[in-house]
N, C-alpha and C. Protein backbone atom coordinates (compact mmCIF):
# COMPACT_ATOMS: atom_id res chain seq x y z
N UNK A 1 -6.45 -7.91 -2.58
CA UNK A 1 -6.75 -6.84 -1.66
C UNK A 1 -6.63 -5.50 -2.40
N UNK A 2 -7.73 -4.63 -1.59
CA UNK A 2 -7.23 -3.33 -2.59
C UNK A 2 -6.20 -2.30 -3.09
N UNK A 3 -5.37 -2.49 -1.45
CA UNK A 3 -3.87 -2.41 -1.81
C UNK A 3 -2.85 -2.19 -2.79
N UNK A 4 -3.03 -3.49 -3.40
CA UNK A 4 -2.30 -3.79 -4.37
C UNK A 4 -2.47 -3.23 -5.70
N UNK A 5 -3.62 -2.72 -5.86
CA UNK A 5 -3.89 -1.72 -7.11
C UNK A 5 -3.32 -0.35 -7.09
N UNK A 6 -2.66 -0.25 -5.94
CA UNK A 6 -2.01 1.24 -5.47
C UNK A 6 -0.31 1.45 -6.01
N UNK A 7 -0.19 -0.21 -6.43
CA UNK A 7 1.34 -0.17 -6.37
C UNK A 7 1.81 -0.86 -7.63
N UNK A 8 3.05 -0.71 -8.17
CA UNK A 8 3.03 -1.23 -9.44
C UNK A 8 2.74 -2.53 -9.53
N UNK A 9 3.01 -3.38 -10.57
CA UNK A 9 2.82 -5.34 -10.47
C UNK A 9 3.97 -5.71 -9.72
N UNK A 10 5.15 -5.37 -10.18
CA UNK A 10 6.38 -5.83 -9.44
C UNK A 10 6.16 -5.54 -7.58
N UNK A 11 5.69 -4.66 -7.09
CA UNK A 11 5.64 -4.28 -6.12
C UNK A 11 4.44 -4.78 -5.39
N UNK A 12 3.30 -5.45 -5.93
CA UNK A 12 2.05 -5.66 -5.25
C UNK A 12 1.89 -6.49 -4.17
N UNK A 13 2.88 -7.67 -4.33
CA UNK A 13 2.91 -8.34 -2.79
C UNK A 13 3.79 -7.54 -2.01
N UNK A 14 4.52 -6.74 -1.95
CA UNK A 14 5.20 -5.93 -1.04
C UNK A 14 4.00 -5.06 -0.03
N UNK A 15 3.66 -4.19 -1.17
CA UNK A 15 2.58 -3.56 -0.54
C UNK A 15 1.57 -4.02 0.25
N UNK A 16 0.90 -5.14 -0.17
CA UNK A 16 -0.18 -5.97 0.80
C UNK A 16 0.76 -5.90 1.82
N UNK A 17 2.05 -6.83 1.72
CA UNK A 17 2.88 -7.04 3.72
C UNK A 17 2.74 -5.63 4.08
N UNK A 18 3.17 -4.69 3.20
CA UNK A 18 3.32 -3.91 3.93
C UNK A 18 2.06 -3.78 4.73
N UNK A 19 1.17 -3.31 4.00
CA UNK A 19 -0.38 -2.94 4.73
C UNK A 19 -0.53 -3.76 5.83
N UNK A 20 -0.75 -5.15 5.74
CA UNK A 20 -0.86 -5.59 7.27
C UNK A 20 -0.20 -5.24 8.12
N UNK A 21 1.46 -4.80 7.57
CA UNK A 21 2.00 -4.25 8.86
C UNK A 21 1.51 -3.11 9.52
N UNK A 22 0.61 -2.49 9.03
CA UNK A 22 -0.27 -1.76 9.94
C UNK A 22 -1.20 -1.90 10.62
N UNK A 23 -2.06 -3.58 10.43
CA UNK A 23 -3.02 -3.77 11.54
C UNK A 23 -2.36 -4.23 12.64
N UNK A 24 -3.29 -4.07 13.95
CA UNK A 24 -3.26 -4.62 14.90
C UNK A 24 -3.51 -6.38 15.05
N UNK A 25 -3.07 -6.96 16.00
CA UNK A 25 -3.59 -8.08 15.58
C UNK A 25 -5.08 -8.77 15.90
N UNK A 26 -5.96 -8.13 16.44
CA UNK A 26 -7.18 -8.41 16.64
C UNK A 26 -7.74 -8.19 15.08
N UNK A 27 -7.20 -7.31 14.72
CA UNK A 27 -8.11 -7.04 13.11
C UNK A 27 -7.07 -8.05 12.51
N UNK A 28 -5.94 -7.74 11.99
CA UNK A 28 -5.55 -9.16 10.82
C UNK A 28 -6.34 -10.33 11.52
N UNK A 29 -6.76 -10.69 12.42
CA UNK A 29 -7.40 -11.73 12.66
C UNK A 29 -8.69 -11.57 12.24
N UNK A 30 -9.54 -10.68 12.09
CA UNK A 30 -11.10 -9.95 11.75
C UNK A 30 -10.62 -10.44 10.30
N UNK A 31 -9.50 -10.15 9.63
CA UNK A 31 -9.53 -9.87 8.37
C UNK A 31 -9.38 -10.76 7.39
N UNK A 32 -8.72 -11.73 8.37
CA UNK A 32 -7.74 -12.99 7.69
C UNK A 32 -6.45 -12.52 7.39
N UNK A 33 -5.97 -11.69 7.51
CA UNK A 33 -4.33 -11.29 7.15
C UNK A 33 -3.57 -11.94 7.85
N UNK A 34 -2.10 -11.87 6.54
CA UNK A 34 -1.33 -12.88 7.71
C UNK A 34 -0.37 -12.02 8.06
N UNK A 35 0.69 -12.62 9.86
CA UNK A 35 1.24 -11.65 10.51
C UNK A 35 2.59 -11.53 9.63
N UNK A 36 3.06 -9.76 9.20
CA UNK A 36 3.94 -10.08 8.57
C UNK A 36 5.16 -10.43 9.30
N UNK A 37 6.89 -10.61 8.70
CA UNK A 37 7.63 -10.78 9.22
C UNK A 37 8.06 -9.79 10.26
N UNK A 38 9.14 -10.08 11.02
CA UNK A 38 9.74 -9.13 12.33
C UNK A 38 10.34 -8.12 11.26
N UNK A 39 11.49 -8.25 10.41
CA UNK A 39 12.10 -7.40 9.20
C UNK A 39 10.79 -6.25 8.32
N UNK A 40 9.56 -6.83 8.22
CA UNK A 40 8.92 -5.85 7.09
C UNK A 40 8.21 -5.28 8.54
N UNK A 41 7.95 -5.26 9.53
CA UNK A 41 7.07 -4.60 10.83
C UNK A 41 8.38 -3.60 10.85
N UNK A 42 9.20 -3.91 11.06
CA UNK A 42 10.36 -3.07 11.74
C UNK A 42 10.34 -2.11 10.34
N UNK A 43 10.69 -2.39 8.83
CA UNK A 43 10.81 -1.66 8.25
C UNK A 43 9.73 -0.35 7.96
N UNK A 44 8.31 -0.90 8.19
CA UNK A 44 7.46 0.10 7.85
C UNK A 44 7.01 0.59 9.16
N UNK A 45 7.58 0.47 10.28
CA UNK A 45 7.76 1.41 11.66
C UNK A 45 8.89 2.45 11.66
N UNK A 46 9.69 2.13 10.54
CA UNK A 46 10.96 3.05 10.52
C UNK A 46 10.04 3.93 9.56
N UNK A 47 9.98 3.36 8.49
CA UNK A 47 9.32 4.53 7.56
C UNK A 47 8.03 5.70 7.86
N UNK A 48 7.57 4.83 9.05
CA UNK A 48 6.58 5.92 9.74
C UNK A 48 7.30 6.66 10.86
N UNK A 49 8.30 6.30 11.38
CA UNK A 49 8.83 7.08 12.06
C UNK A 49 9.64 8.50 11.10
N UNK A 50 10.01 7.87 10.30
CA UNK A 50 11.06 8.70 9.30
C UNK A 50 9.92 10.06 9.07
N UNK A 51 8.88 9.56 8.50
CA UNK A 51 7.73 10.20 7.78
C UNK A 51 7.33 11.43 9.11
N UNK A 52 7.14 11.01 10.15
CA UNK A 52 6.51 11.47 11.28
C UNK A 52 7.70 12.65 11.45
N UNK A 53 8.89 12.95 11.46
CA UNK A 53 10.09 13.50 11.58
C UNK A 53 10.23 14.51 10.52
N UNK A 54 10.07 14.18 9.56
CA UNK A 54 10.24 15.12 8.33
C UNK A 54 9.04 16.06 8.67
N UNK A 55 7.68 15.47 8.83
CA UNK A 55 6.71 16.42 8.91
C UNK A 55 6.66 17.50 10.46
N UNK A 56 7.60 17.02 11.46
CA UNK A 56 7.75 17.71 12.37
C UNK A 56 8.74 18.73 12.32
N UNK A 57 9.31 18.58 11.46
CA UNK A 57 10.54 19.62 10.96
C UNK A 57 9.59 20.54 10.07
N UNK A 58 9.03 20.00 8.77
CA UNK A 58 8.23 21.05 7.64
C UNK A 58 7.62 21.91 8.30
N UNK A 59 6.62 21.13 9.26
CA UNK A 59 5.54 22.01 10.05
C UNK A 59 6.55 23.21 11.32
N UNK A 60 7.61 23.12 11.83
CA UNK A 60 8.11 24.13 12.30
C UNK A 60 8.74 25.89 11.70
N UNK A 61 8.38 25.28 10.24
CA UNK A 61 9.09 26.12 9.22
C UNK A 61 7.68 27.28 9.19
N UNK A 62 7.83 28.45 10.02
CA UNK A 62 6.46 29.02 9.72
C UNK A 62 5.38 29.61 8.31
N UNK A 63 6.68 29.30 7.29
CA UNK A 63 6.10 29.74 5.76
C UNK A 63 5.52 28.18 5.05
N UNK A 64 5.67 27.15 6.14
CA UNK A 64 5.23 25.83 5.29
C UNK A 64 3.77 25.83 4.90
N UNK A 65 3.56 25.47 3.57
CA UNK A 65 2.28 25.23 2.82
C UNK A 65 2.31 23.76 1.96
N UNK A 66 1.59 22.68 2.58
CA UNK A 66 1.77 21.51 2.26
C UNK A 66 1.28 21.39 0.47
N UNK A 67 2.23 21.26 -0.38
CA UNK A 67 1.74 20.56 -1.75
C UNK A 67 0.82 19.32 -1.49
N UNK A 68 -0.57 19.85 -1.76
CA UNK A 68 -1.63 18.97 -1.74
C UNK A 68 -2.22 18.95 -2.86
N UNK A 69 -2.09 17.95 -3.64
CA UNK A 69 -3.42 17.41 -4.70
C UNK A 69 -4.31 18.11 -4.84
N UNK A 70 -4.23 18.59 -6.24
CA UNK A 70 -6.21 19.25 -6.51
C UNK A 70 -7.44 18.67 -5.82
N UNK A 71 -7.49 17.77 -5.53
CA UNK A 71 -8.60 17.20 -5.24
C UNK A 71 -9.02 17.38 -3.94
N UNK A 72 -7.65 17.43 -2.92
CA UNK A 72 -7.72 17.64 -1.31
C UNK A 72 -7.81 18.88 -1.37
N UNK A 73 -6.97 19.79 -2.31
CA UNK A 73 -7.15 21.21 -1.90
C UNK A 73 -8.75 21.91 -2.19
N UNK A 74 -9.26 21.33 -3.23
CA UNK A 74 -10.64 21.61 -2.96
C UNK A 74 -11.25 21.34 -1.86
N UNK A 75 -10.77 20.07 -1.61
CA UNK A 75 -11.89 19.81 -0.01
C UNK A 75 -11.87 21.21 0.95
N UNK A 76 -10.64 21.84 1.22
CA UNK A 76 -10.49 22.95 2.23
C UNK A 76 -11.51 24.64 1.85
C-alpha cells in the first residue's frame, strides 16, 4: 500500500494499521483492508484527538503563523 513508503521499514506495517484505522468500514470493505485491532483504533483516535487540541490552542494564539513546507506555502 502506498502508505508504507511514508514511513521508515521498521515502521511500515504500523503505518498501514494505522491507515485503516481511518477508514470507515464500508470502504476497508471497498478496499480489502483488514479491521484493525480495538488497541491501534483507540490509539490513532487519541492521536487525532491530541492533534485536534494542540491546533485549537495554536490557532487561539492571535500571532499564530503555521510552519508550512515550501511547497504548500507556494500554493497560497
Amino acid at each position: 500500500m502506498l502508505v508504507r513508503r511514508f514511513f521508515p521499514a521498521p515502521f511500515g506495517p504500523f503505518g498501514r494499521t494505522a491507515a485503516d484505522a481511518f477508514l470507515d468500514e464500508s470502504l476497508r470493505r471497498a478496499v480489502g483492508a483488514r479491521r484493525p485491532s480495538a488497541p491501534v483504533r483507540a490509539l490513532v483516535e487519541s492521536g487525532m484527538r491530541l492533534r485536534a487540541r494542540r491546533n485549537r490552542r495554536a490557532h487561539a494564539d492571535p500571532g499564530y503563523r503555521p510552519d508550512l513546507p515550501p511547497v504548500v506555502r507556494d500554493l497560497a
